[in-house]
Protein backbone atom coordinates (compact mmCIF):
# COMPACT_ATOMS: atom_id res chain seq x y z
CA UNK A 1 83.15 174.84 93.57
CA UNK A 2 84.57 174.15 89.93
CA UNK A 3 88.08 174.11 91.73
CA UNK A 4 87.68 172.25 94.35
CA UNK A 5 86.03 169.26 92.54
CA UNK A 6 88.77 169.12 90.60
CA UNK A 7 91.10 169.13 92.98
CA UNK A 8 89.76 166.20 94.43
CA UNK A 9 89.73 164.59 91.09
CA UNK A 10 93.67 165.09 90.74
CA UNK A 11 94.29 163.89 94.65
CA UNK A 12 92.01 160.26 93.37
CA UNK A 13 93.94 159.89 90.42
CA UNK A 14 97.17 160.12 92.41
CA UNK A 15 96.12 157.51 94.94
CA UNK A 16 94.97 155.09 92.15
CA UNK A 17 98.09 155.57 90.42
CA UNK A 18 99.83 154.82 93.30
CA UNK A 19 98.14 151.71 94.42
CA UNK A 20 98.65 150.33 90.51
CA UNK A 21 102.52 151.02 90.87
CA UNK A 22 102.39 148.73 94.03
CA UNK A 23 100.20 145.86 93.38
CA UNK A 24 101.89 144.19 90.88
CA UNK A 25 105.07 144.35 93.18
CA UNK A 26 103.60 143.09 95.97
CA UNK A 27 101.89 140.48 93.49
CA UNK A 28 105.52 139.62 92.09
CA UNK A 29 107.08 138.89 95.40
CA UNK A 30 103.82 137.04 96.41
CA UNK A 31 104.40 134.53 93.01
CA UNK A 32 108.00 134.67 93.34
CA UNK A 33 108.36 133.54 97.23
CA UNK A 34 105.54 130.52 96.72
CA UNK A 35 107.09 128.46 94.47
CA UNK A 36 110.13 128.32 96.45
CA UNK A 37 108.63 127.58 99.71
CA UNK A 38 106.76 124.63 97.67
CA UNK A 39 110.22 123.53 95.92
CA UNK A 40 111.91 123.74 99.81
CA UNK A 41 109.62 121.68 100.55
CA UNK A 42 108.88 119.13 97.69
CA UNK A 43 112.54 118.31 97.02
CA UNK A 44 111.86 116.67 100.87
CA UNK A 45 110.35 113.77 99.16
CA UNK A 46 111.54 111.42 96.63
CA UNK A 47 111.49 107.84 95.70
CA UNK A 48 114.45 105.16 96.64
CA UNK A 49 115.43 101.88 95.45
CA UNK A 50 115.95 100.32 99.33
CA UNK A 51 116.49 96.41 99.14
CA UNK A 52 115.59 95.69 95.98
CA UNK A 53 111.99 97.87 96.04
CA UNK A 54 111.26 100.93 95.17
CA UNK A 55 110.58 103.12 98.28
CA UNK A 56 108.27 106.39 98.73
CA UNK A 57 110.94 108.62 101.25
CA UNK A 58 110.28 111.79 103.05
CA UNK A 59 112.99 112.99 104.10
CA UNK A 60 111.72 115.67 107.03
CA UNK A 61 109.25 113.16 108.14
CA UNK A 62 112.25 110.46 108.18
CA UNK A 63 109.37 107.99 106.56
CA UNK A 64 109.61 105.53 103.89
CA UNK A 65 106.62 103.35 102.37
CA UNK A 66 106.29 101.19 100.12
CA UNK A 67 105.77 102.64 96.20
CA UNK A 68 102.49 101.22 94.93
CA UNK A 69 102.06 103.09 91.56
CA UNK A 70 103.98 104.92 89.42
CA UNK A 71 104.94 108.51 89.99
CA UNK A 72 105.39 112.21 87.64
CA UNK A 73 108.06 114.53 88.84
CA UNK A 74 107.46 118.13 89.00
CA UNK A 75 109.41 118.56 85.95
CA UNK A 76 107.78 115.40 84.49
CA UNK A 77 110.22 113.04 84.81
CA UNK A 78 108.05 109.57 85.11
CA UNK A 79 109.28 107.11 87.78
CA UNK A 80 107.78 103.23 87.86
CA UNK A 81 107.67 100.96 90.52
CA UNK A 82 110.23 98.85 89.43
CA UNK A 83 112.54 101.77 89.42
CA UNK A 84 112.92 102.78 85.49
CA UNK A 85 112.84 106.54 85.46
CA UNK A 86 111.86 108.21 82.14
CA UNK A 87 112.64 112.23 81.71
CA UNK A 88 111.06 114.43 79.00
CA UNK A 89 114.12 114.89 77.21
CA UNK A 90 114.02 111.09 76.26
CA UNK A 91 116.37 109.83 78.47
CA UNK A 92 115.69 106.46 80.19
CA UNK A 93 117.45 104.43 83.33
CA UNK A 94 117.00 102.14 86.00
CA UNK A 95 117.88 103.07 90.07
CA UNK A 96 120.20 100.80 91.45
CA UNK A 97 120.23 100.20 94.78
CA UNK A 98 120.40 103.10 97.19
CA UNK A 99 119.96 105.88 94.10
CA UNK A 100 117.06 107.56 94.54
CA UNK A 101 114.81 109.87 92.63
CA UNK A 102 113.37 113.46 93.91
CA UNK A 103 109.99 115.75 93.10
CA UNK A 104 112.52 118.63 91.97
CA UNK A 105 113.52 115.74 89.52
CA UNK A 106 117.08 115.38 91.07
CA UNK A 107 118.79 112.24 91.07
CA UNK A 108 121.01 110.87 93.80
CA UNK A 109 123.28 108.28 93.60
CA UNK A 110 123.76 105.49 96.23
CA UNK A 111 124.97 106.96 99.75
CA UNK A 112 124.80 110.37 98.77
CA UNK A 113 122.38 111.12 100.95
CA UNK A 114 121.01 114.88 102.56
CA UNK A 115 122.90 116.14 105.52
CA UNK A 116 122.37 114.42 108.86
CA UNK A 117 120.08 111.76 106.94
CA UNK A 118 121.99 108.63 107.71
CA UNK A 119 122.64 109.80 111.25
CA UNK A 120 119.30 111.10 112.32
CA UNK A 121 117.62 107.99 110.90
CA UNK A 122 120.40 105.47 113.01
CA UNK A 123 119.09 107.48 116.20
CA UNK A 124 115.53 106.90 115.66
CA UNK A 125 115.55 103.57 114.70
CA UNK A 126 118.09 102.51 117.88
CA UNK A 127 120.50 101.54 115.16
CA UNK A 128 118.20 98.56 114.07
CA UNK A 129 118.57 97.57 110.67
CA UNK A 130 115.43 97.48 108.83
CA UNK A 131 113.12 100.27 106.67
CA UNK A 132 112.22 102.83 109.04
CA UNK A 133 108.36 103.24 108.23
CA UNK A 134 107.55 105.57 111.47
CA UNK A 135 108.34 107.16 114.84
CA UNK A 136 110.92 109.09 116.45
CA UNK A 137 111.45 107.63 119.99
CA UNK A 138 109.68 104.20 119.46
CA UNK A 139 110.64 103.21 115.87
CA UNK A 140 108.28 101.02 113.70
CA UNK A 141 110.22 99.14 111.03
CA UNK A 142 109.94 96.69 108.88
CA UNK A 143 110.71 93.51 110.06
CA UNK A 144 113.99 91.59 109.81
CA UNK A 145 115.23 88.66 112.06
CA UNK A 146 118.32 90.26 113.06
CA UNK A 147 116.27 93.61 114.13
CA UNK A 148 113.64 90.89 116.04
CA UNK A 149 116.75 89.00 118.13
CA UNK A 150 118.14 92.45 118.84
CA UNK A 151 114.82 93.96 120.02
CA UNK A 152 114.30 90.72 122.44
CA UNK A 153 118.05 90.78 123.22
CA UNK A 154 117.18 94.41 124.68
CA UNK A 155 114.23 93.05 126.51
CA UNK A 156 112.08 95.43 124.38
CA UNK A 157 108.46 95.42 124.25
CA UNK A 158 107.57 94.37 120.97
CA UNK A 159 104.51 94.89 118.35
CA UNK A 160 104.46 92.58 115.73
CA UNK A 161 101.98 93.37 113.19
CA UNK A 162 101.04 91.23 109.97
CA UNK A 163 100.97 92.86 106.91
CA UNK A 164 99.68 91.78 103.42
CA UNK A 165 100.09 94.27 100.48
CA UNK A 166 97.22 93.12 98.56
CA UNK A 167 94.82 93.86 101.83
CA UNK A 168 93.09 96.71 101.41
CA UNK A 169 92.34 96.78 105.29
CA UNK A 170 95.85 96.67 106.22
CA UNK A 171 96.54 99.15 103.94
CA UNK A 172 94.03 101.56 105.53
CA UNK A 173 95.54 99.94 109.13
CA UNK A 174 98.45 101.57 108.31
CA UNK A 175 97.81 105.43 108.47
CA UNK A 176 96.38 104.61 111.84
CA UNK A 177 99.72 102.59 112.68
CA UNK A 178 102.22 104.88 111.66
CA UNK A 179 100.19 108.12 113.18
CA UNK A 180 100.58 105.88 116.84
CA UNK A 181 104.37 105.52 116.72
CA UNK A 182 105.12 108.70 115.36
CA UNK A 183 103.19 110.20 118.86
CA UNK A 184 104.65 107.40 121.18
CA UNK A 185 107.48 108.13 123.44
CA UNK A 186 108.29 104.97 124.77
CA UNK A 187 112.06 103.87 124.53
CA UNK A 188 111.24 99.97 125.87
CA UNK A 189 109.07 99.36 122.75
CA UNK A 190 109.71 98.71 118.72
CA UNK A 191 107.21 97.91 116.30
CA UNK A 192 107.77 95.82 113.28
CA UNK A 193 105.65 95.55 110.03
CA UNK A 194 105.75 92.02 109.15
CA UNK A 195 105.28 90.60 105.24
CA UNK A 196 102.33 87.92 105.36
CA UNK A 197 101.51 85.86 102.49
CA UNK A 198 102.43 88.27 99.89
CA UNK A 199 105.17 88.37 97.39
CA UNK A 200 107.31 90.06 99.78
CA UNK A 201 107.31 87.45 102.47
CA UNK A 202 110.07 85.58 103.58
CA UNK A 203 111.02 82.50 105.05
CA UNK A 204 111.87 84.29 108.56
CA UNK A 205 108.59 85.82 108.32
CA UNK A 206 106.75 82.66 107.65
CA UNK A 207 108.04 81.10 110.49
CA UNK A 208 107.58 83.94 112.55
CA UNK A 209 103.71 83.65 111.77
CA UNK A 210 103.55 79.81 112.34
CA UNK A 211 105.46 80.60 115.59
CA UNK A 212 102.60 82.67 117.03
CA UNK A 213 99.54 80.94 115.01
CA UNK A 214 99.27 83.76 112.91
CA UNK A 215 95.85 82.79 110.84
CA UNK A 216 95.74 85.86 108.39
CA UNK A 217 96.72 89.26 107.74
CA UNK A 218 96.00 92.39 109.84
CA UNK A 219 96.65 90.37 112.95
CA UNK A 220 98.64 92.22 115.56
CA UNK A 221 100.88 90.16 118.14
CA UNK A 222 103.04 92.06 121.18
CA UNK A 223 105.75 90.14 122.94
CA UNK A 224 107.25 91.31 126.65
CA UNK A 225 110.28 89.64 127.86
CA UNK A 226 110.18 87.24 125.01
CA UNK A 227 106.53 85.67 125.48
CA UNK A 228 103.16 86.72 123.85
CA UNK A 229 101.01 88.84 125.82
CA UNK A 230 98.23 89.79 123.64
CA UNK A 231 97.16 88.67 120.02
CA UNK A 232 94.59 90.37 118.19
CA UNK A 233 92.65 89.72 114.69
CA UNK A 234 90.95 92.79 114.43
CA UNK A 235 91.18 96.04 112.35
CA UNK A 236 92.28 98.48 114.66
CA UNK A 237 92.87 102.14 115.23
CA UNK A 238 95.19 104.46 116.63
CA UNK A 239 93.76 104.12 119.69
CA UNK A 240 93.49 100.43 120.10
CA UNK A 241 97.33 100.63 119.72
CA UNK A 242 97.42 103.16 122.32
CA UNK A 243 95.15 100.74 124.60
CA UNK A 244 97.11 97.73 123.92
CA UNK A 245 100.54 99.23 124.56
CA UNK A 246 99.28 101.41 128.01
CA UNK A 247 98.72 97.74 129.61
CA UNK A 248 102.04 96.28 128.77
């Protein structure tokens, strides 16, 4: 009886041993193979100087936004919204135009962009010109007057929405906005964000509101073959946007 209880003493002791020796491996590989998937994936996003302003990118999402607060690195590398970048080690500069900043705390310098970047963003934009904000087959950009003649040029359907960045309801708007085009797969239509009564609008966008009788922010106009078809003052949601668009 003696024997055989210490027998099965010994064979316990052997398993636990054996389950110590490969816990912490499995834990090691765990912890080793986590931070890399989150640095894959992290190094994705960045911040751009793009016209002047500094620019929130994600690269696999091919979306930019607007930066509206200043930003920490993952090595802790500060960057401000008016594009002064401040590492631990002291060091302190300003992006110039097209150099961008990245959450691994890389820097990039103007036109050295990822592989495929400037090509796969020319195809989903249809080659427009402006800051591609969403959407893959229907692109949603921000509005310039070159982009606007081209899109009526092309006979596209087109969604002109008025954008203040001091509105908090536009602001909101725009998750709703962005989640439309990226699902729409429409090739007739473009969407463009257009600056109202902010510090970012321009005289092409000012006239562009007078032209339609724009009376404040958050309103949403959509042109076909070159003539209004619907205007709208109200908040709306992704599905509004896919109700407005299905009649047109």
């Amino acid at each position: 009886m003696k024997l055989s209880v210490l027998a099965l003493f010994a064979l316990f002791a052997v398993v636990v041993a054996g389950c110590s020796q490969v816990s912490p491996e499995k834990t090691a590989t765990s912890q080793m193979e986590k931070p890399a998937g989150e640095e894959a994936m992290m190094v994705e996003e960045g911040f751009e100087m793009i016209n002047g302003k500094m620019m929130m990118v994600n690269e696999k999402a091919k979306t930019t936004a607007v930066m509206e607060k200043d930003a920490v690195l993952n090595d802790g590398t500060k960057v401000m919204m008016d594009g002064a970048v401040i590492r631990l080690n002291g060091e302190q500069f300003v992006l110039k135009e097209g150099e961008s900043m990245w959450m691994d705390g890389s820097f990039m310098e103007a036109g050295e962009m990822m592989a495929g970047t400037e090509e796969d963003a020319a195809m989903m934009s249809g080659n427009y010109q402006g800051t591609h904000l969403a959407g893959t087959t229907t692109p949603y950009l921000a509005f310039t007057k070159a982009d606007y003649e081209k899109a009526l040029s092309e006979n596209k359907v087109i969604l002109l929405n008025f954008y203040a960045s001091w509105c908090p309801i536009c602001k909101t708007e725009q998750k709703e906005t962005t989640a439309f085009f990226d699902s729409l797969d429409r090739e007739d239509v473009v969407g463009f964000r257009v600056n109202f009564k902010d510090s970012d609008t321009d005289a092409d966008e000012e006239e562009l509101a007078k032209q339609f009788g724009v009376p404040y922010q958050h309103t949403k106009v959509i042109v076909k073959d070159g003539k209004q078809v619907l205007k709208s003052l109200e908040q709306w949601e992704k599905s509004d946007y896919e109700q407005a668009l299905s009649a047109v």
